[in-house]
N, C-alpha and C. Protein backbone atom coordinates (compact mmCIF):
# COMPACT_ATOMS: atom_id res chain seq x y z
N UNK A 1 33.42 -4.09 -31.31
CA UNK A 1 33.38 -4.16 -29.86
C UNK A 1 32.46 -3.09 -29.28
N UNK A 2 32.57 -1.65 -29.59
CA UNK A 2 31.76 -0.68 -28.99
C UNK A 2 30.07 -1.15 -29.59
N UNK A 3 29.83 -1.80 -30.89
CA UNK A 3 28.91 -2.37 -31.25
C UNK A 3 28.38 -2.62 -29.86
N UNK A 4 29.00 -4.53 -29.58
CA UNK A 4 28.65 -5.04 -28.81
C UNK A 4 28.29 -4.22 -27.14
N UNK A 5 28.80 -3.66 -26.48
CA UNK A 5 29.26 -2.16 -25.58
C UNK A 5 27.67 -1.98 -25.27
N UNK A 6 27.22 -1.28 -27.39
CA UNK A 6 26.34 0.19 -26.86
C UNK A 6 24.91 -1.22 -26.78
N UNK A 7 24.99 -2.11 -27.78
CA UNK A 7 23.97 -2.97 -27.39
C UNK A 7 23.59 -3.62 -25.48
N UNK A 8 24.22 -3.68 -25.81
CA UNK A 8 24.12 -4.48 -23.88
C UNK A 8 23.71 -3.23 -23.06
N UNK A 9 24.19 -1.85 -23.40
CA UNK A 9 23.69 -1.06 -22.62
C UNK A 9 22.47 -0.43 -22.79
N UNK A 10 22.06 -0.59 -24.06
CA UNK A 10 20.53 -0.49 -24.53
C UNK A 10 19.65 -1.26 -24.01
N UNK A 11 20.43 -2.76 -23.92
CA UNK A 11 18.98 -3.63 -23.55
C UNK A 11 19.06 -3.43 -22.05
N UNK A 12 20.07 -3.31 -21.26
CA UNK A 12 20.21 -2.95 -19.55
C UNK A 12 19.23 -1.94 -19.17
N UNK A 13 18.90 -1.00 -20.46
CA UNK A 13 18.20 0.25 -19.99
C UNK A 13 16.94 -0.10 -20.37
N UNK A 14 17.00 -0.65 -21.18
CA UNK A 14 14.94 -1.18 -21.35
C UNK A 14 14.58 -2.23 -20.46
N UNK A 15 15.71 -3.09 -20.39
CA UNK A 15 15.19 -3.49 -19.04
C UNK A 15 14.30 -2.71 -18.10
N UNK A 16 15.70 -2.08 -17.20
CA UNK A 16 15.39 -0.93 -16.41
C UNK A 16 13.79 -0.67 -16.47
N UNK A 17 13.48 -0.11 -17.63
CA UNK A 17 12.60 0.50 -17.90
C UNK A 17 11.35 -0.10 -18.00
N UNK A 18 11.51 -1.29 -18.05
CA UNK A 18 10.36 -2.04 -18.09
C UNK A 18 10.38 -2.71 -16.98
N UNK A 19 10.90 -2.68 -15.88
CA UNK A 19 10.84 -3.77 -14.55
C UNK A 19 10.56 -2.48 -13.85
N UNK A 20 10.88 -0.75 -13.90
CA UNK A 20 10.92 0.17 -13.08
C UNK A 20 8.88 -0.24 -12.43
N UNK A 21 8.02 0.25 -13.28
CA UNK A 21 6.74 0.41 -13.16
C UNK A 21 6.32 -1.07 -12.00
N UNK A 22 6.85 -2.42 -12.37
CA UNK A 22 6.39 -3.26 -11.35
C UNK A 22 6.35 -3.51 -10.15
N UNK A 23 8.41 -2.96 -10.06
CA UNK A 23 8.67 -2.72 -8.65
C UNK A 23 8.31 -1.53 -7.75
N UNK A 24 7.97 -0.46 -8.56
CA UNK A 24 7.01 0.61 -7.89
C UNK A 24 5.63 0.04 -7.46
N UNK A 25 5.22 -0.78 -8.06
CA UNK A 25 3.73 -1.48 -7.74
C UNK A 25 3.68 -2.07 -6.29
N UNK A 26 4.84 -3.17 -6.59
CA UNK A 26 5.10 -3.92 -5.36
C UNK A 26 5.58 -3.20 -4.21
N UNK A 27 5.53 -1.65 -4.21
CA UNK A 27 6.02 -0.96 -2.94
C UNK A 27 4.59 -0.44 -2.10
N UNK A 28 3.23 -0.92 -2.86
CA UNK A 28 1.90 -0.85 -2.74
C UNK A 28 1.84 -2.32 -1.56
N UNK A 29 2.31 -2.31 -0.27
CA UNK A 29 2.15 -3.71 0.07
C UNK A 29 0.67 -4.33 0.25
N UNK A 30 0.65 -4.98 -0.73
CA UNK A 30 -0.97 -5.77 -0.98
C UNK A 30 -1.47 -6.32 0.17
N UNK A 31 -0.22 -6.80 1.23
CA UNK A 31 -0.81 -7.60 2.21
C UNK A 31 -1.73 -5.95 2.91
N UNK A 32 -1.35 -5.18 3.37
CA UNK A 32 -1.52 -3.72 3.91
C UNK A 32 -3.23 -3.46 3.72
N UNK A 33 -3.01 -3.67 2.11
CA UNK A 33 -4.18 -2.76 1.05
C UNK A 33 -5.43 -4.09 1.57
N UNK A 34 -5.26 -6.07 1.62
CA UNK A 34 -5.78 -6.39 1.46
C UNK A 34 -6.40 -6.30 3.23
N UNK A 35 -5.58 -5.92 4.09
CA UNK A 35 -6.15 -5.48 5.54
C UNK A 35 -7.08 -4.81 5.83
N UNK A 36 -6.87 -3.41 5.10
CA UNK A 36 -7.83 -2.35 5.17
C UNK A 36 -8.85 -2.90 4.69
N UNK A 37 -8.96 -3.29 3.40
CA UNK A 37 -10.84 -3.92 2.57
C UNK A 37 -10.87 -4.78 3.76
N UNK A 38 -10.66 -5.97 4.21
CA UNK A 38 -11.14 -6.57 5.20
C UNK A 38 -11.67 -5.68 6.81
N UNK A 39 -10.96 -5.07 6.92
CA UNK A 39 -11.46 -4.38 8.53
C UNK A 39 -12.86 -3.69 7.66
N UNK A 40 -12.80 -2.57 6.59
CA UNK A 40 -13.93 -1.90 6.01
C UNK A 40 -15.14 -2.69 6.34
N UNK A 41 -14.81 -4.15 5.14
CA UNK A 41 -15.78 -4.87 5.22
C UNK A 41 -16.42 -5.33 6.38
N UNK A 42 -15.48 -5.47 7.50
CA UNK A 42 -15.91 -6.07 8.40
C UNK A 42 -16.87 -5.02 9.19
N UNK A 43 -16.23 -3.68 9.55
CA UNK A 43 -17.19 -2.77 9.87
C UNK A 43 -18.35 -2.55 9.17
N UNK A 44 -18.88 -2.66 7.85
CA UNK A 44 -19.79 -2.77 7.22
C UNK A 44 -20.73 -3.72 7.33
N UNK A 45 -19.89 -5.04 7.17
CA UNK A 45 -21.32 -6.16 7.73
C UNK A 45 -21.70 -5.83 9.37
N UNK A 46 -20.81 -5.47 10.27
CA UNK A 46 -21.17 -5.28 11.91
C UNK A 46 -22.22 -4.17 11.61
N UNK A 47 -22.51 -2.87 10.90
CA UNK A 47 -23.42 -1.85 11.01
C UNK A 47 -24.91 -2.78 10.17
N UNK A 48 -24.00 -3.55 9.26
CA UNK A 48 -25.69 -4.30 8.95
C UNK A 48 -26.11 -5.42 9.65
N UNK A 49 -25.90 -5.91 10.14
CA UNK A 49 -25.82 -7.06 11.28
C UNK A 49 -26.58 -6.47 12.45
N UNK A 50 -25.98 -5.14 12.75
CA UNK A 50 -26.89 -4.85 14.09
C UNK A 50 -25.38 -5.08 15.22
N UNK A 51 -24.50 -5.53 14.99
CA UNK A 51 -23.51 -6.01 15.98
C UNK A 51 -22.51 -4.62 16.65
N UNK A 52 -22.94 -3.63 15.50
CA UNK A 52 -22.06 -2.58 15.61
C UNK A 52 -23.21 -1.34 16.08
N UNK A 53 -23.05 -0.50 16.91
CA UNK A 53 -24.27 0.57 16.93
C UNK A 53 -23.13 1.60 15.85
N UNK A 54 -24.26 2.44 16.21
CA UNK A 54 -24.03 3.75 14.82
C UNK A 54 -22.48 4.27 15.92
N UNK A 55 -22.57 4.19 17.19
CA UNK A 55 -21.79 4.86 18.07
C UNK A 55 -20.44 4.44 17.48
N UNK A 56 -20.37 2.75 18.04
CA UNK A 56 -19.28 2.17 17.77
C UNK A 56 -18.70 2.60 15.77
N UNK A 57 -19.48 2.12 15.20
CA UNK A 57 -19.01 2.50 13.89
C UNK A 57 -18.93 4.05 14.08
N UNK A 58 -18.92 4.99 14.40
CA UNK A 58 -18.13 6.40 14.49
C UNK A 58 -17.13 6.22 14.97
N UNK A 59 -16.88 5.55 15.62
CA UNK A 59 -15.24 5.83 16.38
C UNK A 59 -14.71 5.36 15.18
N UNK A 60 -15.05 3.76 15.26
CA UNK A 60 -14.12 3.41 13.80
C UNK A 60 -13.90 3.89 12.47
N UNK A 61 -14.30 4.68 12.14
CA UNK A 61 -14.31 5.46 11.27
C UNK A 61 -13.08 6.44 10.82
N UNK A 62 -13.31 7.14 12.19
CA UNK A 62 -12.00 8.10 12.26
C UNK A 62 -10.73 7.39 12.32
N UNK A 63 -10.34 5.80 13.13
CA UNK A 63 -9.05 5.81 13.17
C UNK A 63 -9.08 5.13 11.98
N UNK A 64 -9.43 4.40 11.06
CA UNK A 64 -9.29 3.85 9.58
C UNK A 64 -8.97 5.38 8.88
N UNK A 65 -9.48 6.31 8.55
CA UNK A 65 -9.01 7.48 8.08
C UNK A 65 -7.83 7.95 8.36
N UNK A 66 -7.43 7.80 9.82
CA UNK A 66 -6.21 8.25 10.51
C UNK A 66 -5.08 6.91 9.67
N UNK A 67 -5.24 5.74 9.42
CA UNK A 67 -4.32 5.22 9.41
C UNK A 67 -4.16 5.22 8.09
N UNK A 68 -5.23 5.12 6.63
CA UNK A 68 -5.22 5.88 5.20
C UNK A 68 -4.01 7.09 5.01
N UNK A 69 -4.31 8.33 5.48
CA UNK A 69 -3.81 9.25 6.27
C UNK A 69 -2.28 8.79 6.68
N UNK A 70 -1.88 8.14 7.66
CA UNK A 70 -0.55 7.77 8.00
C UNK A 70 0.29 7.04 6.83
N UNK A 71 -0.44 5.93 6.00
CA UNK A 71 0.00 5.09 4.69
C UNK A 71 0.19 6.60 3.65
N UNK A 72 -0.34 7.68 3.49
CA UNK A 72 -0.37 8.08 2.46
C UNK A 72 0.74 9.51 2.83
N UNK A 73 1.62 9.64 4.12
CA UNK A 73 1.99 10.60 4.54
C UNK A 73 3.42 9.64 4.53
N UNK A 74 3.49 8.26 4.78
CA UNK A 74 4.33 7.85 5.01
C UNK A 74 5.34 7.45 2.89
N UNK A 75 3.81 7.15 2.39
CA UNK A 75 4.83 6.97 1.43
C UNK A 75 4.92 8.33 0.59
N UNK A 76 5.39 9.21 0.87
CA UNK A 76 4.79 10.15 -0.07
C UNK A 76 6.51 10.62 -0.14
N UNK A 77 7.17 9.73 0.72
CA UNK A 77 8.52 10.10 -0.32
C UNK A 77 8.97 8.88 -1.20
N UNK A 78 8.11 8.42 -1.48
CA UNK A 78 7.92 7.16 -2.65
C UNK A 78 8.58 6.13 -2.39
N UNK A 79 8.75 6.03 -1.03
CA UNK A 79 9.05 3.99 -0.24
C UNK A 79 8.27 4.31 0.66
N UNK A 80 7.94 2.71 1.08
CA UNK A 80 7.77 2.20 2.66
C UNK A 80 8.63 1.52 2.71
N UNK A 81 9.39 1.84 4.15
CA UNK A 81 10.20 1.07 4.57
C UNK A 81 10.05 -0.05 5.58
N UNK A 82 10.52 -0.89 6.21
CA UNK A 82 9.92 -1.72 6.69
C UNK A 82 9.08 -1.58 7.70
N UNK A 83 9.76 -1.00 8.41
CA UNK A 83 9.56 -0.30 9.94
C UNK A 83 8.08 0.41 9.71
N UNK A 84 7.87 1.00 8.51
CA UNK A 84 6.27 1.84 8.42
C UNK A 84 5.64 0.65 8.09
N UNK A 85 5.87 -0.20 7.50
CA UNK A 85 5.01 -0.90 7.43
C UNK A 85 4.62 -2.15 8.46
N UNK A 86 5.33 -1.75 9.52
CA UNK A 86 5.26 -2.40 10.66
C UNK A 86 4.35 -1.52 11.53
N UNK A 87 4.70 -0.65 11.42
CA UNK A 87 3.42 0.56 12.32
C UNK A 87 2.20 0.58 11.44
N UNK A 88 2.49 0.54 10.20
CA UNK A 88 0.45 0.64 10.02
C UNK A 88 0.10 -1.02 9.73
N UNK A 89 0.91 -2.05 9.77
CA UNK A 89 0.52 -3.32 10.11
C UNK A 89 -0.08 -3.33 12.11
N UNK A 90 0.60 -2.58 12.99
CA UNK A 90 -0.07 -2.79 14.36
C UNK A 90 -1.21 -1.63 14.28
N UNK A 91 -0.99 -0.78 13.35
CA UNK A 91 -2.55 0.18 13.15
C UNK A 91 -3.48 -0.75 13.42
């Protein structure tokens, strides 16, 4: 019986151990990460396009940094919770 016991609690823990690393991944919200490359990009084609002056792309600049900055202050006690990710989703 303790056989059976210490087995089940071995495989519970490699579990563990092997699902820990993914669900830390998924606290990376992709939708978030895939926002930022899009606005970048988008400021990037507007400065080559001509659509953006050098002016306008300075401003934008700083608040994309500011909101990097807010994502990286917010998870740095190792969650986002919903609510942050509701504020740097209206970023």
């Amino acid at each position: 019986m303790t056989e059976i016991i210490t087995t089940i609690f071995t495989g519970g823990i490699a579990f563990i151990l092997a699902v820990a690393p993914a669900f830390a991944a998924s606290m990376d919200n992709p939708g978030i990460q895939k926002r930022k490359a899009n606005q970048e990009r988008r400021i990037d084609q507007g400065i080559q396009s001509g659509q953006l002056t050098a002016k306008e792309a300075g401003k934008l600049e700083p608040r994309e940094t500011k909101i990097k900055h807010d994502e990286e202050r917010m998870k740095s006690d190792g969650k986002l919770t919903g609510k942050e990710r509701a504020k740097l989703t209206k970023e």
